[in-house]
Protein backbone atom coordinates (compact mmCIF):
# COMPACT_ATOMS: atom_id res chain seq x y z
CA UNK A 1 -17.19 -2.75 19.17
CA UNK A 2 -17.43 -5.36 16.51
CA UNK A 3 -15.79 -4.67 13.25
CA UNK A 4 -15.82 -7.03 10.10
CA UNK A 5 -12.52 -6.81 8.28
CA UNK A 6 -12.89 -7.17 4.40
CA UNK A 7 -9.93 -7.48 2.38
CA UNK A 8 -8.77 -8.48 -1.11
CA UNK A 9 -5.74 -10.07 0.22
CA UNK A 10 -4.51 -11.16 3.68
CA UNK A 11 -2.23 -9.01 6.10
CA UNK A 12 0.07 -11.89 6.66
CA UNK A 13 2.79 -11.69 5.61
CA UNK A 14 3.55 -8.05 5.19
CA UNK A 15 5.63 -8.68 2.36
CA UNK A 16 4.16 -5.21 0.62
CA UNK A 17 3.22 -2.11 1.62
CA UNK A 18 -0.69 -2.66 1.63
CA UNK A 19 -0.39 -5.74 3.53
CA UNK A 20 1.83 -4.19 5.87
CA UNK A 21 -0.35 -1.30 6.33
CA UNK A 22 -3.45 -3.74 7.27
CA UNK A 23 -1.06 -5.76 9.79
CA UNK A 24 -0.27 -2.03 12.20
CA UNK A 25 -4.13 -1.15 11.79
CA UNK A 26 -4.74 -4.59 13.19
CA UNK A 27 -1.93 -3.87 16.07
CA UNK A 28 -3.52 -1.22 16.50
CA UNK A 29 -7.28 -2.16 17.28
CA UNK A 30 -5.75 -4.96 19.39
CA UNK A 31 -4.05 -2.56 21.80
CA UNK A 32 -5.87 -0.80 24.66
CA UNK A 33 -5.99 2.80 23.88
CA UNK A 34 -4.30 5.11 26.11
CA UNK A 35 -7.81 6.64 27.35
CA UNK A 36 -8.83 3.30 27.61
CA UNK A 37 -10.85 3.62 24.61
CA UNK A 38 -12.51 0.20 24.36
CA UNK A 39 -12.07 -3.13 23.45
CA UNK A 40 -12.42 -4.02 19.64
CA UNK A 41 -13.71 -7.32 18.28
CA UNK A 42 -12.57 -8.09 14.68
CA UNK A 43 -12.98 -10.70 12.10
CA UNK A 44 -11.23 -10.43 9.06
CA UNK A 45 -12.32 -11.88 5.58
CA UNK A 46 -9.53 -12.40 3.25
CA UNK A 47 -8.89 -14.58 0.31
CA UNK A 48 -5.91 -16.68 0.20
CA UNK A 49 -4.48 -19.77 -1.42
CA UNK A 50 -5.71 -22.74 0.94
CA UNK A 51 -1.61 -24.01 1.88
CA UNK A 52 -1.27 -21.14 3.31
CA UNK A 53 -4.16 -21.16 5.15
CA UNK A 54 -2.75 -22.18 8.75
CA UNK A 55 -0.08 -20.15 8.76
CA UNK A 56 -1.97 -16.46 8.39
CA UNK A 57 -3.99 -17.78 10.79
CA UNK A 58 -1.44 -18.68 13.30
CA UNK A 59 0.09 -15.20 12.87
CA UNK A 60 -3.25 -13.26 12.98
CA UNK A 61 -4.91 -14.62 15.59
CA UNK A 62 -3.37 -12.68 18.55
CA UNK A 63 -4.85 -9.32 16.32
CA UNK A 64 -8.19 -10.64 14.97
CA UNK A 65 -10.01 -14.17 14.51
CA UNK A 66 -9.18 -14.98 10.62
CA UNK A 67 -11.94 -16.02 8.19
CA UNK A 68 -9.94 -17.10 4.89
CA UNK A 69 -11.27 -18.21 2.07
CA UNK A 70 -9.74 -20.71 -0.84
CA UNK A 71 -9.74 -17.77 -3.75
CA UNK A 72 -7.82 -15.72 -5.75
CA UNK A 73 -8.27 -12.79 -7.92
CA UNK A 74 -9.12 -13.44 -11.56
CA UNK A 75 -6.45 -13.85 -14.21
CA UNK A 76 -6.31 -10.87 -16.00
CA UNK A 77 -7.61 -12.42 -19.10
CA UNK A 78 -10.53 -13.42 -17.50
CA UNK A 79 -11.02 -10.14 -16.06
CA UNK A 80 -10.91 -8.65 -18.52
CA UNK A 81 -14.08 -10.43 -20.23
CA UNK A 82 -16.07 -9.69 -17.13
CA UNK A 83 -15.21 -5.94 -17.23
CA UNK A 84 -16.03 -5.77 -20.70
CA UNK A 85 -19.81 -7.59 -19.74
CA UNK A 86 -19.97 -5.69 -16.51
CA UNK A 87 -19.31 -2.52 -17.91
CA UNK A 88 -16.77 -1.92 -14.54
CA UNK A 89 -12.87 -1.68 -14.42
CA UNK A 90 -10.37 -4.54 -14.79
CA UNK A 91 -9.43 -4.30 -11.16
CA UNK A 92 -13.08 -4.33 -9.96
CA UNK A 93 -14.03 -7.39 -12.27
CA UNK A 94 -10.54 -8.81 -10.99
CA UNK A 95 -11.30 -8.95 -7.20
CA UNK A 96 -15.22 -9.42 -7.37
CA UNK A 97 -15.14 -12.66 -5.72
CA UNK A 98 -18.28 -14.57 -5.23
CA UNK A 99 -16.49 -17.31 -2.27
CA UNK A 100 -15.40 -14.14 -0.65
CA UNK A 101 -19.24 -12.04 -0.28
CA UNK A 102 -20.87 -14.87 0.59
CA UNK A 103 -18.75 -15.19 3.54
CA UNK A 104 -18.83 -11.84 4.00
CA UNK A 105 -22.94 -12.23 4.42
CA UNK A 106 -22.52 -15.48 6.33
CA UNK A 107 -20.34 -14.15 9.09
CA UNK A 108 -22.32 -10.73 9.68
CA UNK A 109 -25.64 -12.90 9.81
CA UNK A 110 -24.35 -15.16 12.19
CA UNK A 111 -22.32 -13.40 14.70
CA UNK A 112 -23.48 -9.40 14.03
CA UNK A 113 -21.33 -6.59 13.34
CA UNK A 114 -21.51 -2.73 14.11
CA UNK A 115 -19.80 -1.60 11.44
CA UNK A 116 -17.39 -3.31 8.13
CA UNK A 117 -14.13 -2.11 7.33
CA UNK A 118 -13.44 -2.58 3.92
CA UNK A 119 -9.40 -2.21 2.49
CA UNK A 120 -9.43 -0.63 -0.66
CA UNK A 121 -12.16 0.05 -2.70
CA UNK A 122 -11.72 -3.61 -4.14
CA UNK A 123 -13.03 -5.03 -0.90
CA UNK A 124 -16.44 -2.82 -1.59
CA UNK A 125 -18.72 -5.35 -3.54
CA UNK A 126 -17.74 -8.39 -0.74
CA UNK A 127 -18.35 -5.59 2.24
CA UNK A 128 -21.38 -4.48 1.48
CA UNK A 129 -22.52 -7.89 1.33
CA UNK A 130 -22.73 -7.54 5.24
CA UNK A 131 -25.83 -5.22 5.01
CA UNK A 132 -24.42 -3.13 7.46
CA UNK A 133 -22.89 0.40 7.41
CA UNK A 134 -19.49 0.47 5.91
CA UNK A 135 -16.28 2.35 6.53
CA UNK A 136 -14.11 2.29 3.18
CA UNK A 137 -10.28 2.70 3.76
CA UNK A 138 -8.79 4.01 0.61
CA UNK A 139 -4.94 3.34 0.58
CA UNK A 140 -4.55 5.37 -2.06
CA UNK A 141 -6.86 6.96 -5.54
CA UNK A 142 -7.19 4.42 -8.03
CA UNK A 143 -7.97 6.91 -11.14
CA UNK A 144 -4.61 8.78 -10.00
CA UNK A 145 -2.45 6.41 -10.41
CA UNK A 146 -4.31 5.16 -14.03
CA UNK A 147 -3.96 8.95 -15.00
CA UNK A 148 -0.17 8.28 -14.77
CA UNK A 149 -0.06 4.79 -15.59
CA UNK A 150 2.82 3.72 -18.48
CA UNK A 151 0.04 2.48 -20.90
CA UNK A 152 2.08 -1.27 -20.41
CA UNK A 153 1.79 -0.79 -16.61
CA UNK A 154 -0.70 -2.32 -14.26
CA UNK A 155 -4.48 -2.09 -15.19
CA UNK A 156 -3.83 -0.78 -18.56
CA UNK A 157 -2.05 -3.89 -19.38
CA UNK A 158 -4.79 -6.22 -18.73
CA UNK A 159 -7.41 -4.56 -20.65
CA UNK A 160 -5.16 -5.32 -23.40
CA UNK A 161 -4.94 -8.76 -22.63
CA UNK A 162 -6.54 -10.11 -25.28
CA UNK A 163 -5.33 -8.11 -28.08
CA UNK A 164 -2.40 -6.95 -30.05
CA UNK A 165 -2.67 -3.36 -30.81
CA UNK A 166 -0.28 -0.36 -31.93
CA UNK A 167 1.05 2.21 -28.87
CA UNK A 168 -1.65 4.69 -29.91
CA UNK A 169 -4.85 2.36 -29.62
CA UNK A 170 -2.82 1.08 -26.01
CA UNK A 171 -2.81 4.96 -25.21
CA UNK A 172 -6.37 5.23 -25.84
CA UNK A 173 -7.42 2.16 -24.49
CA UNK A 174 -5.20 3.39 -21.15
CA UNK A 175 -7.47 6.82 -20.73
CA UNK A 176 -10.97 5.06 -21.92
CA UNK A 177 -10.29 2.77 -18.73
CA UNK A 178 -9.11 5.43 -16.33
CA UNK A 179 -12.58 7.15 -16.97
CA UNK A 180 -13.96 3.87 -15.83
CA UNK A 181 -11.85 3.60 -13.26
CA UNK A 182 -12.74 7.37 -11.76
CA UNK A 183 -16.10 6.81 -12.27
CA UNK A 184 -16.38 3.37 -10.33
CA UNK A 185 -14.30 4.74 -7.67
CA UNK A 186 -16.00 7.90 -7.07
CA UNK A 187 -19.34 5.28 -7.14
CA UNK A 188 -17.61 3.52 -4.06
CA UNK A 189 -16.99 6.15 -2.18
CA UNK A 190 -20.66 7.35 -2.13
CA UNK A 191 -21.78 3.92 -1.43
CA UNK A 192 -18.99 4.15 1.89
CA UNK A 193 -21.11 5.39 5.22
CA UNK A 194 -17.18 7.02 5.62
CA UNK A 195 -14.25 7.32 3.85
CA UNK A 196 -10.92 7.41 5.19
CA UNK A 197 -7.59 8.47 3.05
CA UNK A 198 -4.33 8.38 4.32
CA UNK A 199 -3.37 12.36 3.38
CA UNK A 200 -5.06 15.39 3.10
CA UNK A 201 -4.56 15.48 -0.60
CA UNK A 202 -5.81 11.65 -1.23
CA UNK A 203 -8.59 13.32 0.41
CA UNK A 204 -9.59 16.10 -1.29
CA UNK A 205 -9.31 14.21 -4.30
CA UNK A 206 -11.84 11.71 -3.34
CA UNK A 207 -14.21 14.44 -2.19
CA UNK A 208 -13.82 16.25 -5.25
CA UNK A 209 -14.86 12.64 -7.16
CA UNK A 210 -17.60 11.87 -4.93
CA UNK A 211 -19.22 15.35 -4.05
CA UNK A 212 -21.42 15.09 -0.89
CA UNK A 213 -19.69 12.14 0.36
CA UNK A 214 -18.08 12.09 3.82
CA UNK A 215 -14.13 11.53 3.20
CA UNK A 216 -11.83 12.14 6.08
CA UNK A 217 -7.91 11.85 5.93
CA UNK A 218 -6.96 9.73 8.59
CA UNK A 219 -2.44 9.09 8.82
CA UNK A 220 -0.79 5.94 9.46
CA UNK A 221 -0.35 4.16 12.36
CA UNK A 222 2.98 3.42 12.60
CA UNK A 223 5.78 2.49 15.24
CA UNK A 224 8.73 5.55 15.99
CA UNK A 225 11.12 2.99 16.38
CA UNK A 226 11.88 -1.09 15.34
CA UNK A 227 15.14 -2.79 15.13
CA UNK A 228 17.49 -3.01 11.93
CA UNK A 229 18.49 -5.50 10.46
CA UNK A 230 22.05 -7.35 9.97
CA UNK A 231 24.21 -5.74 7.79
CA UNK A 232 24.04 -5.93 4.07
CA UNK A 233 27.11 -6.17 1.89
CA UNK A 234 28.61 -2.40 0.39
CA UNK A 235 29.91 0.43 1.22
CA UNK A 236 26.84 1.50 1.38
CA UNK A 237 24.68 -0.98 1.06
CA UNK A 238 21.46 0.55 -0.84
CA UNK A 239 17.65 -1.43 -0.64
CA UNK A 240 15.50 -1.19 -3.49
CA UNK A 241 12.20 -3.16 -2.52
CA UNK A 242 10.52 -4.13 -5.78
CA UNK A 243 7.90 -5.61 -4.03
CA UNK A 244 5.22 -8.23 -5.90
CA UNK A 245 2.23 -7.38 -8.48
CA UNK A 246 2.62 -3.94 -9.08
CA UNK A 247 3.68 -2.60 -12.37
CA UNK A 248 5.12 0.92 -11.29
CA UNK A 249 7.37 -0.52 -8.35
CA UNK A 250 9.38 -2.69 -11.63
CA UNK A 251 9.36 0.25 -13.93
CA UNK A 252 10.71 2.28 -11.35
CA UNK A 253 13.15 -0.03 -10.27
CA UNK A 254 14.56 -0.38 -13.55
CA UNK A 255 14.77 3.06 -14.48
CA UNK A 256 16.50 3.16 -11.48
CA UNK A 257 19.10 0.18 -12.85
CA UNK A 258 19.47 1.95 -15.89
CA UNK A 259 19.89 5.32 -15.53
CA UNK A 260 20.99 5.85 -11.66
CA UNK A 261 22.49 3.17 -10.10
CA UNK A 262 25.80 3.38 -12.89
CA UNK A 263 26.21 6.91 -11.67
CA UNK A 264 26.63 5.79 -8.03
CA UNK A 265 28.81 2.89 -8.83
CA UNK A 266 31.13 4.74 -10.27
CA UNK A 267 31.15 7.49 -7.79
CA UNK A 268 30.67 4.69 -4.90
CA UNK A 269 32.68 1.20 -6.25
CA UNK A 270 32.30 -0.15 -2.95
CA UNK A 271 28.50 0.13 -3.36
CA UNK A 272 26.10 -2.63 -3.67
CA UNK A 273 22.74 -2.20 -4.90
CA UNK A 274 20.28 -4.79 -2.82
CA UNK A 275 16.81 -5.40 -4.67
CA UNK A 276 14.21 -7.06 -3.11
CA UNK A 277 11.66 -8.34 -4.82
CA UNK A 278 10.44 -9.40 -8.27
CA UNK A 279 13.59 -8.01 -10.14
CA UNK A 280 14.92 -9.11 -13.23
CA UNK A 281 18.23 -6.72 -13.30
CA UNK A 282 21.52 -8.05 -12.94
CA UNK A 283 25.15 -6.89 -12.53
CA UNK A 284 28.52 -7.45 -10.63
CA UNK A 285 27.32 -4.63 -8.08
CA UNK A 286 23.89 -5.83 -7.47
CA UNK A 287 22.46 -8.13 -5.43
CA UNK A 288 19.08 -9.95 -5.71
CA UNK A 289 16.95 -11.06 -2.92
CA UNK A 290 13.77 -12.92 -2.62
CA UNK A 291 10.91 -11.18 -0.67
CA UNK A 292 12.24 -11.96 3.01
CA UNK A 293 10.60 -13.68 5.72
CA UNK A 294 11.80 -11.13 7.87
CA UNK A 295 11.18 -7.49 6.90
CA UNK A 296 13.81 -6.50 8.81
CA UNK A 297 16.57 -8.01 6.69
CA UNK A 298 15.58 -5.63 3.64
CA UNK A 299 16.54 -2.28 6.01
CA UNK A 300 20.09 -3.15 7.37
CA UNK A 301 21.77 -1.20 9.78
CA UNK A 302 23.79 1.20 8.05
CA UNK A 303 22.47 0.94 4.71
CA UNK A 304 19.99 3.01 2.72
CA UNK A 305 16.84 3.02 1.11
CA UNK A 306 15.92 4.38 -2.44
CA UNK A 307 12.35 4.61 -3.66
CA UNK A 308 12.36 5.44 -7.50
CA UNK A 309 8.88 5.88 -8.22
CA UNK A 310 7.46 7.85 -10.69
CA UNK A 311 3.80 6.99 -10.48
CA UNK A 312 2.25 6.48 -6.89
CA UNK A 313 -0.65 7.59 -4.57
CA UNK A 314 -1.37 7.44 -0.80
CA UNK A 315 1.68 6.66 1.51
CA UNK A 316 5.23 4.80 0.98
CA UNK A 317 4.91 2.24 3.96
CA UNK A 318 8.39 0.73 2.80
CA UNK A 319 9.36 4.49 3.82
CA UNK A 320 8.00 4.27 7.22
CA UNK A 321 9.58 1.56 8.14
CA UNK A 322 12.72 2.34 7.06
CA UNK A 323 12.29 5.33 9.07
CA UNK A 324 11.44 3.43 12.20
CA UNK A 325 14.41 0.86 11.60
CA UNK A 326 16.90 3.93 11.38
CA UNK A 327 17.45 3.80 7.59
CA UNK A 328 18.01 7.07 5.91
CA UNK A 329 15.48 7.37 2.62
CA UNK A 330 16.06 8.76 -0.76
CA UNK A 331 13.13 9.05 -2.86
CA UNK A 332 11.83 10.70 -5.84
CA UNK A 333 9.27 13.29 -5.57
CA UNK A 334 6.34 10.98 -6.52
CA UNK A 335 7.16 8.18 -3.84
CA UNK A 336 7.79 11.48 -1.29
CA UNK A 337 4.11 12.66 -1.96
CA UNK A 338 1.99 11.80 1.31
CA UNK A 339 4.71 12.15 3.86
CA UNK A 340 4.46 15.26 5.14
CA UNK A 341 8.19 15.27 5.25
CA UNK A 342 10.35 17.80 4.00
CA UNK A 343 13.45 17.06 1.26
CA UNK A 344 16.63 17.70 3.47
CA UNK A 345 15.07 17.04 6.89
CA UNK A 346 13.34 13.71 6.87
CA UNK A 347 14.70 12.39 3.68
CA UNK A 348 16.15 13.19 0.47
CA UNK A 349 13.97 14.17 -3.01
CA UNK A 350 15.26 13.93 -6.03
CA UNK A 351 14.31 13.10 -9.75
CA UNK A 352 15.12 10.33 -11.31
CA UNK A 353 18.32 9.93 -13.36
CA UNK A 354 21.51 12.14 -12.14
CA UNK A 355 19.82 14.11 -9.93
CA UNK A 356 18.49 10.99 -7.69
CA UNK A 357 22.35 9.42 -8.07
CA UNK A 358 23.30 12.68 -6.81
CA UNK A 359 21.66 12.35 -3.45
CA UNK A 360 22.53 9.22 -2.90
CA UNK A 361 26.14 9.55 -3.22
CA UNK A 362 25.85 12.97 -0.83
CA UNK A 363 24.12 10.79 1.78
CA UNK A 364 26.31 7.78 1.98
CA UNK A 365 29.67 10.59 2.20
CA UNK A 366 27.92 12.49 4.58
CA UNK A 367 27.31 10.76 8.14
CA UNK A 368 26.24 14.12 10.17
CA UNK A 369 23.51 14.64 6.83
CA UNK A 370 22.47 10.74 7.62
CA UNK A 371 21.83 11.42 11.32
CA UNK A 372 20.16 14.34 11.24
CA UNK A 373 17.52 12.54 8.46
CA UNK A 374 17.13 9.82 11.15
CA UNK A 375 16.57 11.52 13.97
CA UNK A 376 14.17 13.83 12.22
CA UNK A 377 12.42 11.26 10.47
CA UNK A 378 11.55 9.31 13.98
CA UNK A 379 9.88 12.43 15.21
CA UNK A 380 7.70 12.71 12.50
CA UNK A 381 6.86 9.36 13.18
CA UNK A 382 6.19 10.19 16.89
CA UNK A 383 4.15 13.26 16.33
CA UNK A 384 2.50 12.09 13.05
CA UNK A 385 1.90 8.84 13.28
CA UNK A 386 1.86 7.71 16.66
CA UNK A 387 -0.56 4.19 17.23
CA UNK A 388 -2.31 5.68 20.34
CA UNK A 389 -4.21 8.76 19.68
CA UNK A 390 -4.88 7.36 16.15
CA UNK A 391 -6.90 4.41 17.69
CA UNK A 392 -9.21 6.45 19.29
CA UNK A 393 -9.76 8.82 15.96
CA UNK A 394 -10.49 5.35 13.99
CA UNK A 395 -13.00 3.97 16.67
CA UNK A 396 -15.23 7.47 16.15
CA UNK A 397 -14.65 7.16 12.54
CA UNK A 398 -16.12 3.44 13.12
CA UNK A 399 -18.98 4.70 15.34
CA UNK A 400 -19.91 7.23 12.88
CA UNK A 401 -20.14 5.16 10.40
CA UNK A 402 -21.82 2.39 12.29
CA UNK A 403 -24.64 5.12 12.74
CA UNK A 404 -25.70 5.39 9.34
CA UNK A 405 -27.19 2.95 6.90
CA UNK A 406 -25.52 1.13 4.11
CA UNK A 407 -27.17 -1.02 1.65
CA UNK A 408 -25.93 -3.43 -0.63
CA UNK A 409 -24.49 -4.25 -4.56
């Protein structure tokens, strides 16, 4: 089978959840099933700045043969004049790139394709530039997260862009663009041969903004087990991975700063707080890290992981991983959503505030509580999201959607 990979940013590195996400599909489609399943021919589409050019390619081509092209999403200003002429969201105006469709079109003419995979319904406009039948995976709704969007976070901040106005005209503005958002979104999804979400809920709430169009919830392909990495500093050591771009990972992180991590200091002195990421919080027990080379570095052995999110959709990847590298998790209930994991077996839900400092000081005085969480939490991995049988359910989700008809933008 020959699949077309469209994306609005490169897997390499994995240096956030989305990217990281792409990078064990792409594992995935490269391995032999276990049923011997078939082989899988992709070529992946994927802007990126030209310097680093040689290097994703160097590190994808074992997984895929890398088409990347020399662009980058719109500033936001910009953007925001093209939504505002196209009548479309920010974030669709922001990733419509031209470079990108028109390889898109030049790649499917030349070499054929049975089906395009497109990551995120960004990558729709450039995918259905193929002309072929197109399988949309959805990492996560786009109008949920808007709906719960801080009107200064993400999206809603660039459709202000370009003007100063009072909270209530930013609170408007915020909900006038989610509408757009749902509606472009749900517009996707019918133009999709197949939809794929990552839970049953993501799901459902696609199919209930697309009626009639064929959304399946297909889990993450993930590993049971990886290695940790070297030790971080504290007793515990506690990641926080900030990550790069995305409003609601900051906000969360420095509600976390504020209102948490003093609690667990003074509970824990010998406790370091380790944030990775675009951070800008400072203090004698907190360290800050770039984004690392190696992913490894940002879940040490013996520390643990804290996601403080109060706005999110689809899956935590950053959770995954830590579960696979042996890291216990504490997260809030919105960053827990999508797991299928249950608070006190797999990991640890709290709110935000006390009641998240509260779990994390019972976890790190607790090592029979931490074990259990990690041993747990690999199973799930194992029975949920296990590489091999999910291989073969995403090559009949590509051969049904290969069998329909697409057309184009």
């Amino acid at each position: 089978m020959r699949v077309l990979w469209v994306a609005t940013k490169a897997p390499w590195p994995p240096r956030d959840g989305g990217r990281l996400l792409q990078l064990e599909t792409l594992r995935l489609l490269a391995a032999r099933g276990d049923a011997g399943d078939g082989e899988v021919e992709v070529e992946l589409v994927a802007p990126a700045p030209r310097r680093e050019h040689a290097a994703i390619a160097a590190a994808l081509a074992p997984l895929c043969r890398p088409r990347l092209v020399d662009a980058r999403p719109l500033p936001l200003p910009l953007a925001a004049l093209r939504a505002a002429l196209r009548r479309e969201p920010v974030t669709a105006a922001r990733h419509r790139l031209g470079a990108v469709a028109r390889e898109v079109a030049r790649v499917a003419a030349e070499n054929g394709v049975d089906v395009v995979h497109a990551e995120q319904a960004q990558a729709m406009p450039q995918a259905l530039a193929a002309g072929r039948p197109v399988l949309l995976r959805a990492q996560n709704v786009e109008s949920e997260l808007w709906r719960g969007a801080h009107p200064d976070s993400g999206a809603a901040a660039t459709s202000l862009a370009l003007t100063k106005t009072n909270a209530g005209a930013r609170g408007a503005l915020r909900r006038s663009e989610a509408a757009r958002v749902e509606r472009w979104e749900a517009a996707m999804v019918r133009r999709a041969a197949l939809t794929l979400a990552l839970t049953d809920r993501d799901a459902a709430t696609l199919s209930s903004l697309a009626p009639g169009a064929r959304v399946e919830a297909l889990p993450v392909p993930f590993p049971a087990e990886l290695p940790a990495g070297p030790p971080l500093a504290g007793a515990p050591a506690v990641s926080l991975l900030v990550g790069a771009g995305w409003q609601p990972n900051r906000e969360g992180a420095e509600a976390f700063v504020a209102r948490s991590w003093p609690l667990v200091h003074r509970a824990l002195p010998s406790a370091r707080l380790h944030l990775f990421g675009e951070a800008s919080a400072a203090g004698d027990s907190i360290t800050r890290h770039a984004p690392p080379a190696d992913p490894a570095v940002a879940f040490a052995a013996g520390s643990i992981l804290v996601v403080p999110l109060a706005v999110a959709s689809g899956v935590r990847m950053k959770v995954l991983e830590a579960w696979a590298r042996g890291v216990p998790a504490v997260a809030t209930p919105a960053a827990a959503a999508g797991l299928d994991a249950t608070n006190g077996e797999e990991l640890l839900v709290a709110e935000m505030g006390e009641p998240l400092a509260n779990a994390l000081v019972a976890l790190a005085r607790d090592v029979a509580l931490t074990e259990r969480l990690v041993r747990s939490a690999r199973e799930l991995l194992r029975r949920r999201h296990a590489p091999g049988p999910l291989r073969a359910r995403l090559l009949a989700c590509y051969a049904a959607a290969a069998a329909t008809a697409s057309g184009r933008v």
